[in-house]
PDB file of N, CA and C in Angstrom:
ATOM      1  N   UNK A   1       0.846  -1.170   0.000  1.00  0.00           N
ATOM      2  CA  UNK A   1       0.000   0.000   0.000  1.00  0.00           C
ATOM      3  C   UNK A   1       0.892   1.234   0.000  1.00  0.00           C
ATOM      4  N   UNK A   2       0.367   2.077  -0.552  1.00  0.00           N
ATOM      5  CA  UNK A   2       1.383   3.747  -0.804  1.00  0.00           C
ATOM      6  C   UNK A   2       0.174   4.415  -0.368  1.00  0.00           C
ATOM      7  N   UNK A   3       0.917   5.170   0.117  1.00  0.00           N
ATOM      8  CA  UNK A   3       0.727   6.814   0.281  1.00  0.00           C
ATOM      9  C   UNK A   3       1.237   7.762  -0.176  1.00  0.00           C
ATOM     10  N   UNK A   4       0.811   8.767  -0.878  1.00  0.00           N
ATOM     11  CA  UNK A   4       1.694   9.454  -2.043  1.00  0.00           C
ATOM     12  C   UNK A   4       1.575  10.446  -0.985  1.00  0.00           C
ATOM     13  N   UNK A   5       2.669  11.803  -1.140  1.00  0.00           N
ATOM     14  CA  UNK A   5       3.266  13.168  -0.281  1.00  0.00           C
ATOM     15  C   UNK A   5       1.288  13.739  -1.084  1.00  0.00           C
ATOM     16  N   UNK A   6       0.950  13.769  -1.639  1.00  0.00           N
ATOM     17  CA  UNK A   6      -0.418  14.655  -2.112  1.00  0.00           C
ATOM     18  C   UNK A   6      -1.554  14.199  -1.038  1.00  0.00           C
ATOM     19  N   UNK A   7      -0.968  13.267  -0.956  1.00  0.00           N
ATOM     20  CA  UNK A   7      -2.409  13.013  -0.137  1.00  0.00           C
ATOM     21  C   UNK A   7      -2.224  13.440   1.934  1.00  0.00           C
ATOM     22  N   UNK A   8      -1.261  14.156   1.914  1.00  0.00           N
ATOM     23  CA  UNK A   8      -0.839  14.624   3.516  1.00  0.00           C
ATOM     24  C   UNK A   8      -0.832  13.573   4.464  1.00  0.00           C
ATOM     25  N   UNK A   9      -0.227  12.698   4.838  1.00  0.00           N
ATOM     26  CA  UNK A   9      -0.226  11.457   5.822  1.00  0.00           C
ATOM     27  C   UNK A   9       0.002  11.817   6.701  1.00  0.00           C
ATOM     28  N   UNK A  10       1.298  13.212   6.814  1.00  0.00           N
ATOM     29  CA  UNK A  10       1.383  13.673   8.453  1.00  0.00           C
ATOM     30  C   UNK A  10       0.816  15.374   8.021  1.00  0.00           C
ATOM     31  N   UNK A  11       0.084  15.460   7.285  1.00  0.00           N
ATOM     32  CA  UNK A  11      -0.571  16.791   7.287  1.00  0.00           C
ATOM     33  C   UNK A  11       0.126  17.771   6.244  1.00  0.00           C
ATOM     34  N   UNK A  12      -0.701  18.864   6.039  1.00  0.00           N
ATOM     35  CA  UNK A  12      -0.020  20.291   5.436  1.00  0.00           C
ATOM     36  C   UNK A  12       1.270  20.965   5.542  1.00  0.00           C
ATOM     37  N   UNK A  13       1.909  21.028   5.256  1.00  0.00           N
ATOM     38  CA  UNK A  13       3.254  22.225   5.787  1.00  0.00           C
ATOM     39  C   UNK A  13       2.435  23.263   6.012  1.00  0.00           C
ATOM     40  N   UNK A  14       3.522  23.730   7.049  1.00  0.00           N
ATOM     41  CA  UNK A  14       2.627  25.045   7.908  1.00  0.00           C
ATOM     42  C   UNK A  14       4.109  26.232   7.899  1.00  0.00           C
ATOM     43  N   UNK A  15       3.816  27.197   7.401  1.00  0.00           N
ATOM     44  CA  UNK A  15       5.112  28.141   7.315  1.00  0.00           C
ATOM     45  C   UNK A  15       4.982  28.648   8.796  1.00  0.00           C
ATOM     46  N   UNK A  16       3.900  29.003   9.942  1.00  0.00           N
ATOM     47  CA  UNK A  16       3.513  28.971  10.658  1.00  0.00           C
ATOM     48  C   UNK A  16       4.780  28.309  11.825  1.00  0.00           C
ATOM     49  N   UNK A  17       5.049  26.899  11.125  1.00  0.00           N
ATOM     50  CA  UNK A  17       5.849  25.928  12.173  1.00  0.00           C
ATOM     51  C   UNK A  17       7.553  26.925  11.942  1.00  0.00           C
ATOM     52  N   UNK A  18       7.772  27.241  11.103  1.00  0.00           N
ATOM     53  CA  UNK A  18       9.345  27.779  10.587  1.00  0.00           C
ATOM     54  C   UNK A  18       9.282  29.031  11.912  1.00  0.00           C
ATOM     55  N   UNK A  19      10.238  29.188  12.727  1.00  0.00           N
ATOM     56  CA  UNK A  19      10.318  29.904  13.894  1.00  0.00           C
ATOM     57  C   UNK A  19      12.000  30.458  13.595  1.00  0.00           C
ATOM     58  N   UNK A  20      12.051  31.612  14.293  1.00  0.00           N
ATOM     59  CA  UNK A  20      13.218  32.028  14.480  1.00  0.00           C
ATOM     60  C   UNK A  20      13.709  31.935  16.100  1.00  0.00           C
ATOM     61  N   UNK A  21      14.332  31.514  16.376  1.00  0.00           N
ATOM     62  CA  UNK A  21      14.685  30.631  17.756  1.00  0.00           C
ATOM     63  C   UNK A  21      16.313  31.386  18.072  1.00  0.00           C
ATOM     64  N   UNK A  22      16.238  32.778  18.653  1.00  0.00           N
ATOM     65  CA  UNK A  22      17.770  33.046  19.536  1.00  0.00           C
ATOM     66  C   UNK A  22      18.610  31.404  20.198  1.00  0.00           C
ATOM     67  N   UNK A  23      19.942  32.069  19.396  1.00  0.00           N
ATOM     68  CA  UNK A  23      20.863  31.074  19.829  1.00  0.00           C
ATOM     69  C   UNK A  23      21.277  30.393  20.757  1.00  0.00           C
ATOM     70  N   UNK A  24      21.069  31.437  21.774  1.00  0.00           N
ATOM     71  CA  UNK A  24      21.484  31.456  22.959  1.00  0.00           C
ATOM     72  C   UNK A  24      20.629  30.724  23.554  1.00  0.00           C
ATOM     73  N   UNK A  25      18.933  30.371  23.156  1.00  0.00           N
ATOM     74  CA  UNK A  25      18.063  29.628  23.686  1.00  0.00           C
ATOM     75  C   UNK A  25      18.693  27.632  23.917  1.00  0.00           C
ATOM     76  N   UNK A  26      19.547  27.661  22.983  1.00  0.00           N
ATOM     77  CA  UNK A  26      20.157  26.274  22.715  1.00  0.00           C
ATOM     78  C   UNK A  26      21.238  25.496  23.637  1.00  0.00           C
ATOM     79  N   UNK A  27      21.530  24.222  24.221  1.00  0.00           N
ATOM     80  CA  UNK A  27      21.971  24.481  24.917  1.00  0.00           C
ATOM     81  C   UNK A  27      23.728  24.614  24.640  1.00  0.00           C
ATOM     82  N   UNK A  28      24.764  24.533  25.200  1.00  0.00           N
ATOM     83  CA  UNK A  28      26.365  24.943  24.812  1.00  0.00           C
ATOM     84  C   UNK A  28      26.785  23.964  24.229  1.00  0.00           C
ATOM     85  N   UNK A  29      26.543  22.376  24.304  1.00  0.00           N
ATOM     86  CA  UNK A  29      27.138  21.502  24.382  1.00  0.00           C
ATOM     87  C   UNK A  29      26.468  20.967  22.729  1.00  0.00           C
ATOM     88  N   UNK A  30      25.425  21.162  21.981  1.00  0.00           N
ATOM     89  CA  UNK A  30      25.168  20.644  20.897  1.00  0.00           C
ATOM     90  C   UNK A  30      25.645  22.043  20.015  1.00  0.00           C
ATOM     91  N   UNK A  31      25.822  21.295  18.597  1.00  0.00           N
ATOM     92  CA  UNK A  31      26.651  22.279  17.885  1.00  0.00           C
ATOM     93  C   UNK A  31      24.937  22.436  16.834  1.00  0.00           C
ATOM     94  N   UNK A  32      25.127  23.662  16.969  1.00  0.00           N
ATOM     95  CA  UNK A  32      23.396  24.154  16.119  1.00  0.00           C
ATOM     96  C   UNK A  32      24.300  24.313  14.986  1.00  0.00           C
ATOM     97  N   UNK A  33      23.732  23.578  13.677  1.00  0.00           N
ATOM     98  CA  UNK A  33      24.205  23.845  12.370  1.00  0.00           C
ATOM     99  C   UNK A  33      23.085  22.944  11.256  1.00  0.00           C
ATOM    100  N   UNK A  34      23.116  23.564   9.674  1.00  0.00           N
ATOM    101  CA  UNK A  34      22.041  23.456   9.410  1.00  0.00           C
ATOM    102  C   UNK A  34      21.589  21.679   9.018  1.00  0.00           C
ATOM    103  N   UNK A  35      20.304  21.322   9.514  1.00  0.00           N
ATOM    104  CA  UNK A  35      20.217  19.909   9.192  1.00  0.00           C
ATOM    105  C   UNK A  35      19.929  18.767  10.363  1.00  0.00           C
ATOM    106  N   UNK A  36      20.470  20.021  11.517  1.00  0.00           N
ATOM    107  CA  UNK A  36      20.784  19.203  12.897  1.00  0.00           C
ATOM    108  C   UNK A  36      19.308  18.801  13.711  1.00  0.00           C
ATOM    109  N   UNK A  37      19.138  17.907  14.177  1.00  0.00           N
ATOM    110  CA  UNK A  37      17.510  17.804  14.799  1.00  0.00           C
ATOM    111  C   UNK A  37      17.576  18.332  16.297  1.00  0.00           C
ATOM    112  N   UNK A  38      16.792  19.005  16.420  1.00  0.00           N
ATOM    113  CA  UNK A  38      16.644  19.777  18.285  1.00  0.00           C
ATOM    114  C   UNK A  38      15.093  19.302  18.660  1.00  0.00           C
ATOM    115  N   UNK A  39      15.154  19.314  20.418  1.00  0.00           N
ATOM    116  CA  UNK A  39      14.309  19.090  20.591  1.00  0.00           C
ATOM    117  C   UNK A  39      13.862  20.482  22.094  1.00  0.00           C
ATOM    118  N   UNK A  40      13.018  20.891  22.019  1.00  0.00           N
ATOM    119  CA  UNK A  40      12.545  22.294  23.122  1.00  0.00           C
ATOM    120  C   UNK A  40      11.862  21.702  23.714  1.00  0.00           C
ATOM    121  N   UNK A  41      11.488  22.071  24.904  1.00  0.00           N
ATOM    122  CA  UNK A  41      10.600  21.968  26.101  1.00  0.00           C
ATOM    123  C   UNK A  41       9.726  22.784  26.125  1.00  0.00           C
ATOM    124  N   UNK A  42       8.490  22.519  25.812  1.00  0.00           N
ATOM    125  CA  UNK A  42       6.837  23.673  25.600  1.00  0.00           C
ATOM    126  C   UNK A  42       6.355  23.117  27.083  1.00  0.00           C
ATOM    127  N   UNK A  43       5.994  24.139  27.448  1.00  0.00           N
ATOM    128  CA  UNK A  43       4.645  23.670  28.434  1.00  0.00           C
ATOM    129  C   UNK A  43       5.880  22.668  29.455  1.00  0.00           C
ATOM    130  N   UNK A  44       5.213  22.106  30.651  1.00  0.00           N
ATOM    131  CA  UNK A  44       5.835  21.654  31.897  1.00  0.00           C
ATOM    132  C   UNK A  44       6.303  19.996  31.141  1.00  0.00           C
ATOM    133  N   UNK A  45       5.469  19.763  30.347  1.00  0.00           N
ATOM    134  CA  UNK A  45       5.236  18.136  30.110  1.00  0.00           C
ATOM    135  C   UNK A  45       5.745  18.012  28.513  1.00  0.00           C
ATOM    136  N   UNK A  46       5.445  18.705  27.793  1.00  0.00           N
ATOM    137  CA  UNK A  46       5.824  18.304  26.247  1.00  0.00           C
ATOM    138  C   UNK A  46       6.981  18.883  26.011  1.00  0.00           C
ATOM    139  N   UNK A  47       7.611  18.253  24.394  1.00  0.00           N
ATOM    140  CA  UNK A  47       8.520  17.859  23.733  1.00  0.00           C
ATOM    141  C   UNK A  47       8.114  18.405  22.519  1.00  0.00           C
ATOM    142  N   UNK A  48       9.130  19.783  21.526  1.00  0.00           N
ATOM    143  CA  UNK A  48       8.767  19.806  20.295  1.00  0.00           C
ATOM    144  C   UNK A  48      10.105  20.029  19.810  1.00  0.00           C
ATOM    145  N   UNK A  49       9.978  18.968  18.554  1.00  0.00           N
ATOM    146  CA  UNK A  49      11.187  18.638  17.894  1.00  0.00           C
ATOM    147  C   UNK A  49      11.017  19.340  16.290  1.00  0.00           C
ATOM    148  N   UNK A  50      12.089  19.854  15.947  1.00  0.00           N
ATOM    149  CA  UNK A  50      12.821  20.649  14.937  1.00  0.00           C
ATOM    150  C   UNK A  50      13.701  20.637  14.189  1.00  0.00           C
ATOM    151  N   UNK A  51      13.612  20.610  12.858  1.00  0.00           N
ATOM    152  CA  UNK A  51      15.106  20.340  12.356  1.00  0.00           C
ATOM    153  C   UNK A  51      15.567  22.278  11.839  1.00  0.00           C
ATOM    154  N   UNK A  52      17.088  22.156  11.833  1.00  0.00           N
ATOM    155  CA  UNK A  52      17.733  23.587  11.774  1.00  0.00           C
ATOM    156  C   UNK A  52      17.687  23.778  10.289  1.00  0.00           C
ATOM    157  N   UNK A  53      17.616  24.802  10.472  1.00  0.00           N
ATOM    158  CA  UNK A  53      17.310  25.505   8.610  1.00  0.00           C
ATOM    159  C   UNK A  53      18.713  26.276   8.290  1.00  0.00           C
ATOM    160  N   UNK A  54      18.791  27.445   9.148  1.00  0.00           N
ATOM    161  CA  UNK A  54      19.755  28.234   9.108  1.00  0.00           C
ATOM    162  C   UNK A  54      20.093  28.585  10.042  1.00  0.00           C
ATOM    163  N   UNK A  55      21.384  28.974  10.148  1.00  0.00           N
ATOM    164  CA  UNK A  55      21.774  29.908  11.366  1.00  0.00           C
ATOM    165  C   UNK A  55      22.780  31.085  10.903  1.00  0.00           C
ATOM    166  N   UNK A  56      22.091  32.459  11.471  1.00  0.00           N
ATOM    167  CA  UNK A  56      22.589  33.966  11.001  1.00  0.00           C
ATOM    168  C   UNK A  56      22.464  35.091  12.096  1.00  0.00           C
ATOM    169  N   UNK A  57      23.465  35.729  12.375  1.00  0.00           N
ATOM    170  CA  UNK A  57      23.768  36.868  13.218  1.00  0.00           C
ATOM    171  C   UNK A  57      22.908  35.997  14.107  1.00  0.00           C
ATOM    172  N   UNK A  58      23.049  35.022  15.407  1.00  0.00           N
ATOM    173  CA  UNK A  58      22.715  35.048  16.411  1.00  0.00           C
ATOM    174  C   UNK A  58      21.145  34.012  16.643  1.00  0.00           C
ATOM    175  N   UNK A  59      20.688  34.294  15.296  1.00  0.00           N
ATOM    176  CA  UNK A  59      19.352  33.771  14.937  1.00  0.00           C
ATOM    177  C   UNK A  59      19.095  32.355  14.483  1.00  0.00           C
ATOM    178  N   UNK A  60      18.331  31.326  14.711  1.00  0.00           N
ATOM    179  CA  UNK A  60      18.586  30.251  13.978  1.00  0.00           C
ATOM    180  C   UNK A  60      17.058  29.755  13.736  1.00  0.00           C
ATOM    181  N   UNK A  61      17.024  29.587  12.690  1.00  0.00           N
ATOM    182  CA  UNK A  61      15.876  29.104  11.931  1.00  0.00           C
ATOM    183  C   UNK A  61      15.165  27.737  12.264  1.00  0.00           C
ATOM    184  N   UNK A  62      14.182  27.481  12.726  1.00  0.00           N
ATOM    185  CA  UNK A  62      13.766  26.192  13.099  1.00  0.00           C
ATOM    186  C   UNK A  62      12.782  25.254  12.128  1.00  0.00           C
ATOM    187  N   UNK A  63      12.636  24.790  11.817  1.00  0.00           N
ATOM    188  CA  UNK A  63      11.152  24.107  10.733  1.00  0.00           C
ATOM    189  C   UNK A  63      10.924  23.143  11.894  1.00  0.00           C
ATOM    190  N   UNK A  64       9.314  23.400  12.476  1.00  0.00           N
ATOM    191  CA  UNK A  64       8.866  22.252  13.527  1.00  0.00           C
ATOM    192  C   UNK A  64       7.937  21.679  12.683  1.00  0.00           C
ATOM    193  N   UNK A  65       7.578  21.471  11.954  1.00  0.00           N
ATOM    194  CA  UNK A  65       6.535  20.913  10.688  1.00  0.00           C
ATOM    195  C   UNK A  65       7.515  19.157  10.910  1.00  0.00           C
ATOM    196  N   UNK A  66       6.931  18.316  10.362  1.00  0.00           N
ATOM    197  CA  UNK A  66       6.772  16.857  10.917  1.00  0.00           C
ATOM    198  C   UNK A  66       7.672  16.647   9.870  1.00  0.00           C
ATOM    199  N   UNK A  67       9.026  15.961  10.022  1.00  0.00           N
ATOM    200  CA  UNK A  67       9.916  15.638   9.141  1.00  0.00           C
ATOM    201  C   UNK A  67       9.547  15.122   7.481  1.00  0.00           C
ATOM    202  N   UNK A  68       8.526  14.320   7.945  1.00  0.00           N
ATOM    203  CA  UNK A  68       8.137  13.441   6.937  1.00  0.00           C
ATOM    204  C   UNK A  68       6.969  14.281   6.254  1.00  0.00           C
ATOM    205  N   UNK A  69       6.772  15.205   6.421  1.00  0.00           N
ATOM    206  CA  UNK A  69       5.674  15.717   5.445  1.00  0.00           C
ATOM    207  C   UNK A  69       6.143  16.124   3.860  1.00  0.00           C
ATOM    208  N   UNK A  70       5.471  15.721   3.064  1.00  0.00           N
ATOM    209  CA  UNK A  70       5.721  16.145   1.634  1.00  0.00           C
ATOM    210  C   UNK A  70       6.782  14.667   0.958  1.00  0.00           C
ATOM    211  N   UNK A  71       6.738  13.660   2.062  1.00  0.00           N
ATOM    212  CA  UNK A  71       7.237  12.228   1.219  1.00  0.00           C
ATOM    213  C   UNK A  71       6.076  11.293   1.065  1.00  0.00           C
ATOM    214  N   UNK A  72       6.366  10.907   0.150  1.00  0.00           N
ATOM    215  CA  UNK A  72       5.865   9.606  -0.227  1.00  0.00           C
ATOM    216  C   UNK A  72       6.293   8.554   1.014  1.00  0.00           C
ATOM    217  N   UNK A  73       4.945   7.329   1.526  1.00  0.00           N
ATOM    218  CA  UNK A  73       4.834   6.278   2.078  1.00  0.00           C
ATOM    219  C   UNK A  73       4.790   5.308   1.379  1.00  0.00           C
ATOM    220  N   UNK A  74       5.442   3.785   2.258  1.00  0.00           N
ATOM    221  CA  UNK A  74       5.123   2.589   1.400  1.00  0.00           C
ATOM    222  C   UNK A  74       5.048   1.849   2.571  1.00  0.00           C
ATOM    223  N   UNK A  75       3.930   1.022   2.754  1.00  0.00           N
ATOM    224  CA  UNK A  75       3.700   0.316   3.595  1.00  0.00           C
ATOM    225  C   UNK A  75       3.390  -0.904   3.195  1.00  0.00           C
ATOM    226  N   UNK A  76       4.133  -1.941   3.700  1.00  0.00           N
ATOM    227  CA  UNK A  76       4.026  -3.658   3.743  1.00  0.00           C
ATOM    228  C   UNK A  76       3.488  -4.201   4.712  1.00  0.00           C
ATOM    229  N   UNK A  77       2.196  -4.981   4.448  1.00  0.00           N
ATOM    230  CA  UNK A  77       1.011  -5.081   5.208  1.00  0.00           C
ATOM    231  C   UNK A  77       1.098  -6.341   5.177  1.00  0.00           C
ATOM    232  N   UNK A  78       1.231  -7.154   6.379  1.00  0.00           N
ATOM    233  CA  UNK A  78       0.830  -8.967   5.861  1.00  0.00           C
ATOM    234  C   UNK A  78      -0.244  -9.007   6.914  1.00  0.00           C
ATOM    235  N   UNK A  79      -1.745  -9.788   6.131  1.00  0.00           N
ATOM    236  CA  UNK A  79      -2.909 -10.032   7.478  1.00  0.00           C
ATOM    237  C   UNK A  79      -1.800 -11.361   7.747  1.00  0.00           C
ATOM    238  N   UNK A  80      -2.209 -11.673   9.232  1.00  0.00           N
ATOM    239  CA  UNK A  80      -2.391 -12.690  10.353  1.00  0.00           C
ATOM    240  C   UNK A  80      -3.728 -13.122  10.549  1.00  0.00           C
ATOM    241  N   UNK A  81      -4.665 -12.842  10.428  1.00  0.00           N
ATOM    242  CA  UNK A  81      -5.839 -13.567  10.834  1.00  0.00           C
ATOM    243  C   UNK A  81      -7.064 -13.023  10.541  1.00  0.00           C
ATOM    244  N   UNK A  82      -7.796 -13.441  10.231  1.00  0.00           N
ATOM    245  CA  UNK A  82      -8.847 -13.141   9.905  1.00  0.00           C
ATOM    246  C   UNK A  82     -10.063 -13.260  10.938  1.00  0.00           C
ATOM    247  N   UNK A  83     -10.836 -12.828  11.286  1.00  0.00           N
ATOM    248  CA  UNK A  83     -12.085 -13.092  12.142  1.00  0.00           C
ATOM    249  C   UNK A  83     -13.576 -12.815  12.011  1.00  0.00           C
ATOM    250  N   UNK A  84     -14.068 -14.024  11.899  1.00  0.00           N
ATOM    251  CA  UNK A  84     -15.321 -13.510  11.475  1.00  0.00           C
ATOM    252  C   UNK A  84     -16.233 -13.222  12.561  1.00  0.00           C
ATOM    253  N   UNK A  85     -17.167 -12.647  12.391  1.00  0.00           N
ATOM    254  CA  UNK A  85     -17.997 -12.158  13.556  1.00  0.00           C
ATOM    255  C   UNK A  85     -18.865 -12.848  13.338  1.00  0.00           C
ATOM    256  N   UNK A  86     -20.020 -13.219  14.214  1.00  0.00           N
ATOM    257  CA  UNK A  86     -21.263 -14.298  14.069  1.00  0.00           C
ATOM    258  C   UNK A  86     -22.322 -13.259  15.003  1.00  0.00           C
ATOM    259  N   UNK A  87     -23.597 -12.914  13.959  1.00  0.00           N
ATOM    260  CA  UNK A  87     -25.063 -12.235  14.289  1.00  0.00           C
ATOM    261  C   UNK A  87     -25.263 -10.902  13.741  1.00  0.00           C
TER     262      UNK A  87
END
């Protein structure tokens, strides 16, 4: 079974998600450069993950939009069992 990028499997791109994120927000020890995956702390409990776009004068570009949006899926499906229902 396929899923083609037209048909949105993990949704729309959202220019919305593309953030400009101060450097300094990051922590010392990962090297921010473009391509790199980050992950921020929203709210007390969640996790939002980002890959780096750019980084300029201080500023670094985030895309939080779902990695996989705009690819093509292929999924290999084998049934196990079948069940019929009775009434």
């Amino acid at each position: 079974m396929s899923v083609t990028a037209d048909l949105a499997a993990f949704g729309a791109h959202d220019s919305a998600l593309i953030q400009m994120v101060p450097l300094v927000d990051f922590p010392r020890d990962i090297e921010v450069k473009p391509g790199a995956l980050v992950e921020f702390s929203v709210g007390t409990d969640d996790l939002a993950a980002g890959q780096v776009l750019e980084v300029n004068d201080g500023q670094v570009k985030v895309d939080f939009n779902h990695p996989m949006i705009g690819k093509n899926l292929r999924f290999e499906v084998q049934m196990l069992v079948v069940i019929e229902r009775c009434g």
